[in-house]
Every structure is written in C-alpha cells, then in structure tokens.
PDB file of N, CA and C in Angstrom:
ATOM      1  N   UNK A   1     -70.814-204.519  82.091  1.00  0.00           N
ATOM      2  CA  UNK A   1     -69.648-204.888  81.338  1.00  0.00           C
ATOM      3  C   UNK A   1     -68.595-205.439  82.289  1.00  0.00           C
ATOM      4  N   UNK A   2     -67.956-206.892  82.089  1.00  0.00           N
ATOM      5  CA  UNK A   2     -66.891-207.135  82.273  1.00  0.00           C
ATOM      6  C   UNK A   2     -65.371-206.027  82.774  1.00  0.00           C
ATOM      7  N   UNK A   3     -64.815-206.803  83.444  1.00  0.00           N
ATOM      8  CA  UNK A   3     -63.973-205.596  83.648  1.00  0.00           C
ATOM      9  C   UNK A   3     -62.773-206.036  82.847  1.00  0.00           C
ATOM     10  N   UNK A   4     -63.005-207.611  82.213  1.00  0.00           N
ATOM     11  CA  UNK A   4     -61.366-207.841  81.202  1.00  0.00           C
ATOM     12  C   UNK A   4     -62.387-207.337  80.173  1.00  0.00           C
ATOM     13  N   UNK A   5     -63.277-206.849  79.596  1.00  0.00           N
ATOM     14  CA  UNK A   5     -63.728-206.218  78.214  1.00  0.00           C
ATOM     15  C   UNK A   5     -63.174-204.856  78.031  1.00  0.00           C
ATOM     16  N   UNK A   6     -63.013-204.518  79.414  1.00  0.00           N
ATOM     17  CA  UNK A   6     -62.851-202.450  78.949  1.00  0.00           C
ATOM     18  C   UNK A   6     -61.044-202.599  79.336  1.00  0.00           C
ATOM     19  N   UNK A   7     -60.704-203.808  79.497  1.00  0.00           N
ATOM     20  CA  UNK A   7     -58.829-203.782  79.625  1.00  0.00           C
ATOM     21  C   UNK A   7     -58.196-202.921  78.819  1.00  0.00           C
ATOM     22  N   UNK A   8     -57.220-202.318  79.061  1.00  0.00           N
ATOM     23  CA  UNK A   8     -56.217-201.525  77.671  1.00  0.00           C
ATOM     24  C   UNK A   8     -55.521-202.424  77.315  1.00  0.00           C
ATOM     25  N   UNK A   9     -55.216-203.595  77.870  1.00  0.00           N
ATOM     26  CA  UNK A   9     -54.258-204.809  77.097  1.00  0.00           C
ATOM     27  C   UNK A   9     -55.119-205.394  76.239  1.00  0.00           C
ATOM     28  N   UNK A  10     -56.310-205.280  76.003  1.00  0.00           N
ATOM     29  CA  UNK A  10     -57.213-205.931  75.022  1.00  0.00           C
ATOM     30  C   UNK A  10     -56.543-205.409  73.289  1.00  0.00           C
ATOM     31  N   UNK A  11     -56.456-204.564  73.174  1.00  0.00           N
ATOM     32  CA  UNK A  11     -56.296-203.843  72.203  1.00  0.00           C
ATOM     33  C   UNK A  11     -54.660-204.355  71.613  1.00  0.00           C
ATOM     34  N   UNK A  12     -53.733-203.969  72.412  1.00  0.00           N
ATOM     35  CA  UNK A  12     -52.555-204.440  72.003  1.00  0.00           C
ATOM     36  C   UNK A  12     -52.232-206.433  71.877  1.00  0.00           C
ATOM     37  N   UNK A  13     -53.206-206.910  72.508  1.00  0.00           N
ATOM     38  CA  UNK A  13     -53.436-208.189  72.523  1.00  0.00           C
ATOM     39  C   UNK A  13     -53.998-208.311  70.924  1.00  0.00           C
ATOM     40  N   UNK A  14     -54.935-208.034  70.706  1.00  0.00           N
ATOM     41  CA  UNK A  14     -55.741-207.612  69.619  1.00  0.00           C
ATOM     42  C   UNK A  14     -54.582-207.095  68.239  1.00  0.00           C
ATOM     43  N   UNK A  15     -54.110-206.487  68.417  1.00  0.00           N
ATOM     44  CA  UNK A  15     -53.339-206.356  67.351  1.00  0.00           C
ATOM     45  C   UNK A  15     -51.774-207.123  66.622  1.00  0.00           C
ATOM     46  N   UNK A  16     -51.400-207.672  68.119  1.00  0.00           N
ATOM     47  CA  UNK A  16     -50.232-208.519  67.819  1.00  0.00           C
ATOM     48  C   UNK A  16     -51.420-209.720  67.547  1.00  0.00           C
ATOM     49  N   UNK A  17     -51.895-210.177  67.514  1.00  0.00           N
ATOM     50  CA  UNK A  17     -52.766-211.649  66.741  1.00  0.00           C
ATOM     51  C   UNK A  17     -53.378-211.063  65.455  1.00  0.00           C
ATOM     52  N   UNK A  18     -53.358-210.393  64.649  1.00  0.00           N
ATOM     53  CA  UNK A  18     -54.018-209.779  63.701  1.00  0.00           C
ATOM     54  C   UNK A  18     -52.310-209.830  62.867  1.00  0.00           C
ATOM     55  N   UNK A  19     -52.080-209.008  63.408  1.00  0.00           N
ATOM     56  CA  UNK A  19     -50.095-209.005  62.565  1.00  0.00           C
ATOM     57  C   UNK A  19     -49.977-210.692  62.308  1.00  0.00           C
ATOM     58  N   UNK A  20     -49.942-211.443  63.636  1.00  0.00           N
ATOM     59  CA  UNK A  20     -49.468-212.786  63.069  1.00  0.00           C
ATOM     60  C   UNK A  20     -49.986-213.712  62.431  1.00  0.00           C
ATOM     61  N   UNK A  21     -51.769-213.353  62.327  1.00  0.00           N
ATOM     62  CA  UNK A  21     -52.396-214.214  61.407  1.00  0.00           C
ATOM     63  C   UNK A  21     -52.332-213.543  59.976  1.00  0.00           C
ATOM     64  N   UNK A  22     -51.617-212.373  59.586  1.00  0.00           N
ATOM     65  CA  UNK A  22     -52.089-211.685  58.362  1.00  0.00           C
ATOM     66  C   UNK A  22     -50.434-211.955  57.735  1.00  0.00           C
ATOM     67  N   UNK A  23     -49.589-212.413  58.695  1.00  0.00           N
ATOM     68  CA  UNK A  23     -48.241-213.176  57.852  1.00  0.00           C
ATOM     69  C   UNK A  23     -48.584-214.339  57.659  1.00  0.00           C
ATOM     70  N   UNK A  24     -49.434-215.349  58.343  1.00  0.00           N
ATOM     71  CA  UNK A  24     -49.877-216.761  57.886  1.00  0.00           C
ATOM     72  C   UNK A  24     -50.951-216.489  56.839  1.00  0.00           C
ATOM     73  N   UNK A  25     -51.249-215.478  56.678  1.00  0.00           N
ATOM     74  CA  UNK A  25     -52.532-215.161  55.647  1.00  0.00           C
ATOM     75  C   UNK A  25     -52.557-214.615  54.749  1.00  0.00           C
ATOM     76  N   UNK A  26     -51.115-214.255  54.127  1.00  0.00           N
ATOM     77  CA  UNK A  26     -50.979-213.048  53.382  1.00  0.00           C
ATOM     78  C   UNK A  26     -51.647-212.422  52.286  1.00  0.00           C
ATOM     79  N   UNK A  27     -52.310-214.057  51.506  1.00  0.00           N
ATOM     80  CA  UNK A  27     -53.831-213.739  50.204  1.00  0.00           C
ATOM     81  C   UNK A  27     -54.446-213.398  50.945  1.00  0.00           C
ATOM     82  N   UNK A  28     -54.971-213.500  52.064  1.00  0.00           N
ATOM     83  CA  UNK A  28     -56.571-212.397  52.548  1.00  0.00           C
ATOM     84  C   UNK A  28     -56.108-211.385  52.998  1.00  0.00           C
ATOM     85  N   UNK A  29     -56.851-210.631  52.185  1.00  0.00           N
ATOM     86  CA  UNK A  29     -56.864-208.846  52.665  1.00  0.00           C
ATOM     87  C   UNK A  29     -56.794-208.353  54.164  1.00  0.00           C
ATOM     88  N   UNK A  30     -55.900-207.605  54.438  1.00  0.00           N
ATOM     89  CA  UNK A  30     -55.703-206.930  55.853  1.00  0.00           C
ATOM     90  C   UNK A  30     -56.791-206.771  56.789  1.00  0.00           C
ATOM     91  N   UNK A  31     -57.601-206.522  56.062  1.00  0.00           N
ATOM     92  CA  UNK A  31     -59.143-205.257  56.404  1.00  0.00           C
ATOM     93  C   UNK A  31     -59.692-206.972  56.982  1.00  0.00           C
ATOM     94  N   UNK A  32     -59.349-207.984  56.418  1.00  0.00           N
ATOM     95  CA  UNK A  32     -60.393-209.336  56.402  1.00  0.00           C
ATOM     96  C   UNK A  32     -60.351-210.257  57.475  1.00  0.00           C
ATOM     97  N   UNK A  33     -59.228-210.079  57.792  1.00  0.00           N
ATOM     98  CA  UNK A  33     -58.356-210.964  58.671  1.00  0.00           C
ATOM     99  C   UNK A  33     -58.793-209.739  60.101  1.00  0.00           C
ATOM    100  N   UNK A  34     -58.422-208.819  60.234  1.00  0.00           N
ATOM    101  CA  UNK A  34     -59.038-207.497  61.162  1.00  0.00           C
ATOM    102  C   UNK A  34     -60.247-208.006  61.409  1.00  0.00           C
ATOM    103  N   UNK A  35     -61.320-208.121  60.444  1.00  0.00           N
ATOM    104  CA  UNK A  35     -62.671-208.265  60.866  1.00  0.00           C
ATOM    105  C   UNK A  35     -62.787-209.476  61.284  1.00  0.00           C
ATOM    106  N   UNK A  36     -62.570-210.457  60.427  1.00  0.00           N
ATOM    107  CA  UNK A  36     -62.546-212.274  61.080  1.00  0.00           C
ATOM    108  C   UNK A  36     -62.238-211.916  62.890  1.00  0.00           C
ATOM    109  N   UNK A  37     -60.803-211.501  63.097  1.00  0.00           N
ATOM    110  CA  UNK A  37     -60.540-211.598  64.424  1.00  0.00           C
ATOM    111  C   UNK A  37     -61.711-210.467  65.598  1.00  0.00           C
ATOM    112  N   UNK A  38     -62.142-209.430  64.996  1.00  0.00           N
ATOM    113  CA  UNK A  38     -62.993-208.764  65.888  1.00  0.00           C
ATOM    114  C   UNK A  38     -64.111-209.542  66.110  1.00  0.00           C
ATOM    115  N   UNK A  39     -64.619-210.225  64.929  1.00  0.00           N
ATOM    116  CA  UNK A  39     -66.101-210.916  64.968  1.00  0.00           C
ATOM    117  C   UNK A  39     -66.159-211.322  66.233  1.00  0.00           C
ATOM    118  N   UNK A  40     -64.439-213.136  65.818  1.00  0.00           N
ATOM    119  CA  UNK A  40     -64.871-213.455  67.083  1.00  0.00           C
ATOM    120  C   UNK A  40     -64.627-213.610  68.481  1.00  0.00           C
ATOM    121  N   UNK A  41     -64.032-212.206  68.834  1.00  0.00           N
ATOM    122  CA  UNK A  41     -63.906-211.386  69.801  1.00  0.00           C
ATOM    123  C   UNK A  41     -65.078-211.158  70.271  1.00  0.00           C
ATOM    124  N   UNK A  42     -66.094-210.276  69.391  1.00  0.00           N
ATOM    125  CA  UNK A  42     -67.439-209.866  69.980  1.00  0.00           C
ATOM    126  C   UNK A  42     -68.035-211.097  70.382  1.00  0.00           C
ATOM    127  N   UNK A  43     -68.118-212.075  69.406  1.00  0.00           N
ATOM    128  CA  UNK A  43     -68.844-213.626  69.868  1.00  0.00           C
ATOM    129  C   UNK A  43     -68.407-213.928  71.201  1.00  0.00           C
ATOM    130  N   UNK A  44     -67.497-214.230  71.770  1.00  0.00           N
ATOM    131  CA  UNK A  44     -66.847-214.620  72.687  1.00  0.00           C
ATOM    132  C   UNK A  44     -67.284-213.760  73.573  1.00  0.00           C
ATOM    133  N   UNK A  45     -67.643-212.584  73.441  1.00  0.00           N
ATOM    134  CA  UNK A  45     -68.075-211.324  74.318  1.00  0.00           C
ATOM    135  C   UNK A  45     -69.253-211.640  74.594  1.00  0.00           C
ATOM    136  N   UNK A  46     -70.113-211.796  73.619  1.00  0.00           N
ATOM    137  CA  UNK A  46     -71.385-211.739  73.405  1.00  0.00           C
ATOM    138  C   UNK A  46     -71.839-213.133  74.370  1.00  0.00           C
ATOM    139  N   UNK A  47     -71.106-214.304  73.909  1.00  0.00           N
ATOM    140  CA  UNK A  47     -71.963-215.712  74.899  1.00  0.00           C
ATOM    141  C   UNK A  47     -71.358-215.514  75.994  1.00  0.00           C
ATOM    142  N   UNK A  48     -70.055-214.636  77.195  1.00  0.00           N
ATOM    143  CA  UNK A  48     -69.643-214.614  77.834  1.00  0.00           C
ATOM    144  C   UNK A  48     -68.617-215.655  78.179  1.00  0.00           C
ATOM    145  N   UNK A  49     -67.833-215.363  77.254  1.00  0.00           N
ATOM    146  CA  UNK A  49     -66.644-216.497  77.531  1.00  0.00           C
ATOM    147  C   UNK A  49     -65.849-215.610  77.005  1.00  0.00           C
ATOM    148  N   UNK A  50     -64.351-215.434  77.990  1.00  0.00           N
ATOM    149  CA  UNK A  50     -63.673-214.738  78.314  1.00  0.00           C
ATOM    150  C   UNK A  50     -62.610-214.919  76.812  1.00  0.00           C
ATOM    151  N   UNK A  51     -62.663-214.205  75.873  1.00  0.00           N
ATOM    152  CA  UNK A  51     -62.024-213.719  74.574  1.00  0.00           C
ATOM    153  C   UNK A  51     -60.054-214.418  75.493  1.00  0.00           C
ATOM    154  N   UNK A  52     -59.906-215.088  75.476  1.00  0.00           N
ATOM    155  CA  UNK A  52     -58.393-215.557  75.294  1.00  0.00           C
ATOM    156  C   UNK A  52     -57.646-215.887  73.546  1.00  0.00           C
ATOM    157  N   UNK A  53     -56.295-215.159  73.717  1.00  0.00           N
ATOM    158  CA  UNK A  53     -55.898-214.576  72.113  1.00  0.00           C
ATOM    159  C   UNK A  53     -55.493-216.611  71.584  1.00  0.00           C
ATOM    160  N   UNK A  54     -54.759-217.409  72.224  1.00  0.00           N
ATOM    161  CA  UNK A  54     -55.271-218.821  72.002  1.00  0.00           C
ATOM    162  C   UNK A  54     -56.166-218.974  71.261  1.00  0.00           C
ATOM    163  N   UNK A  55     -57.471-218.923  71.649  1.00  0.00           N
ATOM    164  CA  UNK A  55     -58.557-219.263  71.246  1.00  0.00           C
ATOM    165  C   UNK A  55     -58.912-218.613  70.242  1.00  0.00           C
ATOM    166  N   UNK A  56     -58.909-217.318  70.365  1.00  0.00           N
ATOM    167  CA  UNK A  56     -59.344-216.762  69.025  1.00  0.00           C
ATOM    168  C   UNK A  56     -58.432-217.293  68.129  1.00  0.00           C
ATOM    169  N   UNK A  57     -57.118-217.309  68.092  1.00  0.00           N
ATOM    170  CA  UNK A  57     -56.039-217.411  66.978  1.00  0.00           C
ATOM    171  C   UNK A  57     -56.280-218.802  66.618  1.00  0.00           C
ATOM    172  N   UNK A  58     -56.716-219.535  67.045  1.00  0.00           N
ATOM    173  CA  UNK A  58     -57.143-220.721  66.636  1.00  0.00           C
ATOM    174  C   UNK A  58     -58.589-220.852  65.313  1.00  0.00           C
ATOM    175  N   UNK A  59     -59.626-220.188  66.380  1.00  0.00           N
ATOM    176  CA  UNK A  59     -60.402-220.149  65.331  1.00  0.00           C
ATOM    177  C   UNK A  59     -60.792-219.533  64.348  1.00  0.00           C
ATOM    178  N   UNK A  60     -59.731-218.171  64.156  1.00  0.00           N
ATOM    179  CA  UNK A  60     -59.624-217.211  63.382  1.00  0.00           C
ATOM    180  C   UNK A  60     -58.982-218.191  62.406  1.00  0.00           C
ATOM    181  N   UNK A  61     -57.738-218.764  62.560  1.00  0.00           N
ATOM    182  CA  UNK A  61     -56.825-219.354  61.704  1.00  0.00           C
ATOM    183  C   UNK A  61     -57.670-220.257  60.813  1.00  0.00           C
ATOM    184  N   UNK A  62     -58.866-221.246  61.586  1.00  0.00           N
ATOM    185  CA  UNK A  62     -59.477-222.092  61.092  1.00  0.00           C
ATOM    186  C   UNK A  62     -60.763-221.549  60.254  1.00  0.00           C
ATOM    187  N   UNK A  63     -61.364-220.308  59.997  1.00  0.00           N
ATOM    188  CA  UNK A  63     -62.205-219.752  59.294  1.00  0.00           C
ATOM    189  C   UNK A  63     -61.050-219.351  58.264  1.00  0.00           C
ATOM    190  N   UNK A  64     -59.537-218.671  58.035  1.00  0.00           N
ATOM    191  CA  UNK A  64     -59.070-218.184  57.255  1.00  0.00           C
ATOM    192  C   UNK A  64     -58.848-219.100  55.910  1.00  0.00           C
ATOM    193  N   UNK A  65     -58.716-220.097  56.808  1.00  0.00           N
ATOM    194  CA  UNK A  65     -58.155-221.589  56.163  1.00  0.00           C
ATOM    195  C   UNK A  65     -58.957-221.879  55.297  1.00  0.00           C
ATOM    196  N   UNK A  66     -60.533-221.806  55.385  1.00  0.00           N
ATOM    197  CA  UNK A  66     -61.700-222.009  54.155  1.00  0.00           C
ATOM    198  C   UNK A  66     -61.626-220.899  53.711  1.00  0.00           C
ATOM    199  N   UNK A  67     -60.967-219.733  54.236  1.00  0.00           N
ATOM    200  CA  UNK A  67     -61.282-218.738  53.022  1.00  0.00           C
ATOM    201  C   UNK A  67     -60.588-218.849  51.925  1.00  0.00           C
ATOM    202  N   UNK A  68     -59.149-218.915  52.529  1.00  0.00           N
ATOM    203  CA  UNK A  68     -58.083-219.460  51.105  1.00  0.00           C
ATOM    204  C   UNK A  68     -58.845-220.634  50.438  1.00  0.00           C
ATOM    205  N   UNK A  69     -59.055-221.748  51.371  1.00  0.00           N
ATOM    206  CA  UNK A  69     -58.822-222.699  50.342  1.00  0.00           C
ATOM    207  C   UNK A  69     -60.618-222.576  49.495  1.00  0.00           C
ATOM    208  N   UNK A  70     -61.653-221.952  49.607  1.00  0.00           N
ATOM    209  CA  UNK A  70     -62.625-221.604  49.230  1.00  0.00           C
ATOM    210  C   UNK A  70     -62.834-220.953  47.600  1.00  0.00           C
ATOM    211  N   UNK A  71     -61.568-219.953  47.469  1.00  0.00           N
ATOM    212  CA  UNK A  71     -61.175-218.874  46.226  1.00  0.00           C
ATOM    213  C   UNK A  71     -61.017-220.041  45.629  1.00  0.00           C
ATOM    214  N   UNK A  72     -61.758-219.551  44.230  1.00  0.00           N
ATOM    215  CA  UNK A  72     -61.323-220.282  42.943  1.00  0.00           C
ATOM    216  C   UNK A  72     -60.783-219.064  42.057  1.00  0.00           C
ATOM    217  N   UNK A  73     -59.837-219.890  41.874  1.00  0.00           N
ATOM    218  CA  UNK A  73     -58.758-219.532  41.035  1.00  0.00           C
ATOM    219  C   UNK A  73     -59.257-218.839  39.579  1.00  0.00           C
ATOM    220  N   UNK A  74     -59.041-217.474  39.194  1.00  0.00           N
ATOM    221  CA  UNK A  74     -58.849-217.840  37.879  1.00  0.00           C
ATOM    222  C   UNK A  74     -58.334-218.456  36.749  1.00  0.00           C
ATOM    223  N   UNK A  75     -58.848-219.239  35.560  1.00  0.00           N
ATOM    224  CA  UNK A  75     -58.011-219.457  34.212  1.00  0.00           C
ATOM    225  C   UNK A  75     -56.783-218.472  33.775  1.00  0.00           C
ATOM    226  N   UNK A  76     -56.037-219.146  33.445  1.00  0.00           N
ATOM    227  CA  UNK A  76     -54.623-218.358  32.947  1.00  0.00           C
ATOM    228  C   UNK A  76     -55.049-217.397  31.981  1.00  0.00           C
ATOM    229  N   UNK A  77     -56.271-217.813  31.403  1.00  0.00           N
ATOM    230  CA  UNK A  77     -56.106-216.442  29.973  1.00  0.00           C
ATOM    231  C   UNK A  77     -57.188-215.858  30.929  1.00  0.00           C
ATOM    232  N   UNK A  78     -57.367-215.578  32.164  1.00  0.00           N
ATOM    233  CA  UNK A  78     -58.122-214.624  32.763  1.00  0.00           C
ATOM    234  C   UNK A  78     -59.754-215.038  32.945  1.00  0.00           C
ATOM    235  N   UNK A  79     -60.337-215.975  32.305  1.00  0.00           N
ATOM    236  CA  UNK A  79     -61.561-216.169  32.244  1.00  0.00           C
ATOM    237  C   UNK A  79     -62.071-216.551  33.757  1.00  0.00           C
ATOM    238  N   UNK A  80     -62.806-216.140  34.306  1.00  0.00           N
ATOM    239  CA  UNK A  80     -63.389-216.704  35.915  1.00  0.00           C
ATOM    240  C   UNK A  80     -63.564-218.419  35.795  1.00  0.00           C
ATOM    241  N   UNK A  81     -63.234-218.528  36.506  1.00  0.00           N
ATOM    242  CA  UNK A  81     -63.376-220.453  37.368  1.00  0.00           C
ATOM    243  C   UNK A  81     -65.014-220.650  37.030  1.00  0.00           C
ATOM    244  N   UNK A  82     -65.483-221.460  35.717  1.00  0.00           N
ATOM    245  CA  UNK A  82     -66.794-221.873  36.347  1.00  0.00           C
ATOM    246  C   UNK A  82     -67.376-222.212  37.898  1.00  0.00           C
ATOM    247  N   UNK A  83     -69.003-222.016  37.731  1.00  0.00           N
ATOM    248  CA  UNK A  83     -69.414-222.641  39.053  1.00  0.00           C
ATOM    249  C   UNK A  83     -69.729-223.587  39.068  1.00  0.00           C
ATOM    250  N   UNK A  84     -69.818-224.266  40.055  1.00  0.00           N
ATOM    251  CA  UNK A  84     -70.261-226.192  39.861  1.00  0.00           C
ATOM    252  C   UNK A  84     -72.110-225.840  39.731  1.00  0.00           C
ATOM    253  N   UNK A  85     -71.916-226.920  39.066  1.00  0.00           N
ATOM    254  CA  UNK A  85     -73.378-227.355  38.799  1.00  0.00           C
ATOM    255  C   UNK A  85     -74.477-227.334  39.892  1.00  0.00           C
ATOM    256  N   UNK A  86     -75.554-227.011  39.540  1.00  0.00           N
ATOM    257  CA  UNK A  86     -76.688-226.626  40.536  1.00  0.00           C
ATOM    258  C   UNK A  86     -76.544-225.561  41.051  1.00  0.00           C
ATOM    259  N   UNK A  87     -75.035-224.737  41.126  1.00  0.00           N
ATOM    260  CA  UNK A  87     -75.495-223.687  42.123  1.00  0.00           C
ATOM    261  C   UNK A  87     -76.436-222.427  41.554  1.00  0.00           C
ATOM    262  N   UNK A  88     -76.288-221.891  42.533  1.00  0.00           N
ATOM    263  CA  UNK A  88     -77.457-220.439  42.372  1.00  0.00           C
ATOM    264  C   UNK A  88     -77.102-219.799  41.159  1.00  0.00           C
ATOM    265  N   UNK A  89     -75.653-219.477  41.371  1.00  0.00           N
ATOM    266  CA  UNK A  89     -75.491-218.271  40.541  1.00  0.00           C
ATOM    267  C   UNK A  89     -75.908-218.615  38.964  1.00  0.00           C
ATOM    268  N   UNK A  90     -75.488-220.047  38.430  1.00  0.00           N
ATOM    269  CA  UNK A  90     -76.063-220.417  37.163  1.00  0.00           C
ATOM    270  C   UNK A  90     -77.108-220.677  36.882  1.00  0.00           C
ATOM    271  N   UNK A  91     -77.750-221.034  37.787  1.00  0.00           N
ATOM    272  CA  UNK A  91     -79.105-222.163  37.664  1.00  0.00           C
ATOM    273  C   UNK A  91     -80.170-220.895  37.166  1.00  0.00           C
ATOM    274  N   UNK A  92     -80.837-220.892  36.060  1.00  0.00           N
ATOM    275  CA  UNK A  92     -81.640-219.974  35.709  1.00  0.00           C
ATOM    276  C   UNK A  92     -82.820-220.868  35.451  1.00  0.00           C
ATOM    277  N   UNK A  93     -83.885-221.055  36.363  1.00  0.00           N
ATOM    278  CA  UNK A  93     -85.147-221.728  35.902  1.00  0.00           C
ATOM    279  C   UNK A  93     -86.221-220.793  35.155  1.00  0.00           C
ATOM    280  N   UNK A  94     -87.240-221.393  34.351  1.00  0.00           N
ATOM    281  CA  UNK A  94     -87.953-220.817  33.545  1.00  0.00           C
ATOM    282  C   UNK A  94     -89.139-220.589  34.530  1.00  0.00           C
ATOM    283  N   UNK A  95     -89.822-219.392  33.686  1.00  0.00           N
ATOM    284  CA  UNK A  95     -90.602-219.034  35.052  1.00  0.00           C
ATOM    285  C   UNK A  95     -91.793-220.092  35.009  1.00  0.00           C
ATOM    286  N   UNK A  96     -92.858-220.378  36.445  1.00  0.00           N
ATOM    287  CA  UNK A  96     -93.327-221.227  36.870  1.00  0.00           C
ATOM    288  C   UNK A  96     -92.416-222.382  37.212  1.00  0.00           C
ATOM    289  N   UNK A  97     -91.028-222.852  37.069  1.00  0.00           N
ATOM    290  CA  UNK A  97     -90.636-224.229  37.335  1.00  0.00           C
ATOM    291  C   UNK A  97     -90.373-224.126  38.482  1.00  0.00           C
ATOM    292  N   UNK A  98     -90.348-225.348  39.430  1.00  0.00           N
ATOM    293  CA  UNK A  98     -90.504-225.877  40.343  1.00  0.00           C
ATOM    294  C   UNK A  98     -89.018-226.393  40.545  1.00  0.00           C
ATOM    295  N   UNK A  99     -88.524-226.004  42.423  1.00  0.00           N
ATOM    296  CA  UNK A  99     -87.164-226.598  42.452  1.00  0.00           C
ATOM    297  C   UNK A  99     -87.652-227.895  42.945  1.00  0.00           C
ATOM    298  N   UNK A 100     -86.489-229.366  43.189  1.00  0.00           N
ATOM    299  CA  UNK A 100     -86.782-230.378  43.508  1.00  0.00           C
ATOM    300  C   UNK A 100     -87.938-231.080  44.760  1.00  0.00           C
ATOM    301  N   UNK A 101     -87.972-229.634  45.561  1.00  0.00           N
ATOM    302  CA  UNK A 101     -88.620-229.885  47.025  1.00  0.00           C
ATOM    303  C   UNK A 101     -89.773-229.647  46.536  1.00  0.00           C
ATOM    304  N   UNK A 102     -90.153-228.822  45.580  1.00  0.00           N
ATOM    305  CA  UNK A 102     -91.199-228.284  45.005  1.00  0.00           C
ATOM    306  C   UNK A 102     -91.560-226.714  45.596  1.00  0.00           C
ATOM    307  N   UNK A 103     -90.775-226.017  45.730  1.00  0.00           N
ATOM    308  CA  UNK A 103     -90.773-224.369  46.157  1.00  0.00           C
ATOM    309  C   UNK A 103     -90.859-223.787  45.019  1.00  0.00           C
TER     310      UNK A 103
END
C-alpha cells in the first residue's frame, strides 16, 4: 500500500468534496453522491493513479450530471414517465420470437 492511501488527510479531503458536490447536487441523495465519490477514489486506487480531490471532483461532478439529467420526471397527476420504445422494460416478446440479431 501506498503511503498517500493510508494518509489521515485522505478522509477530511474526502469529505469536504462530498459536502461540495452534494450542494451542487442537491436532487441526488446524500448516500449517492458519498458512493459516486468513493467509487472513484477506489478506481484511482485501484489503476494506481494518485486519487487528487481535482480530479475526482471533476469526474464525480460529470457522472452526477447524467444522473440528474437521466431521471425522468414524473406526470403531474403522478403517473410514471413512459419508457421509450424498444426498451427492455416494455418490450414483452412472445415466447419463441426472435430479437433483431436473431438471439
């Protein structure tokens, strides 16, 4: 192990970037924005490239960014956002049919 991995400034580093992406983030859940930023902490750990809070806050910010803009909205009288066409969740084929690739 690294000796900037077992730092005690890791942690307080770690938490002031979590506070300031979860005021730029305020629709994603606390718990979400926490995990986004640990992920890619460990990633950064994991290929050996030295976790700088820059970098993460960058690409934390830029995964948060599809998460917001990802949510579909509910209808005003509450009904869920259809799904677009083709996807999984609707697509109910009859049994034996064949998808386009032929699987």
């Amino acid at each position: 192990m690294e000796r900037w991995e077992m730092s005690p400034s890791v942690v307080p580093t770690r938490d002031d970037l979590v506070a300031r992406l979860r005021v730029r983030f305020a629709d994603v859940p606390a718990e979400n924005v926490r995990r986004c930023v640990d992920d890619l902490w460990c990633c950064c750990t994991h290929l050996g490239v030295r976790p700088e809070e820059r970098t993460i806050e960058r690409l934390a910010a830029s995964r948060l960014t599809g998460v917001v803009r990802g949510g579909r909205p509910p209808y005003p009288d509450g009904r869920p956002a259809p799904m677009p066409p083709g996807s999984h969740a609707t697509a109910k084929r009859p049994a034996g049919a064949r998808t386009p690739i032929g699987m």
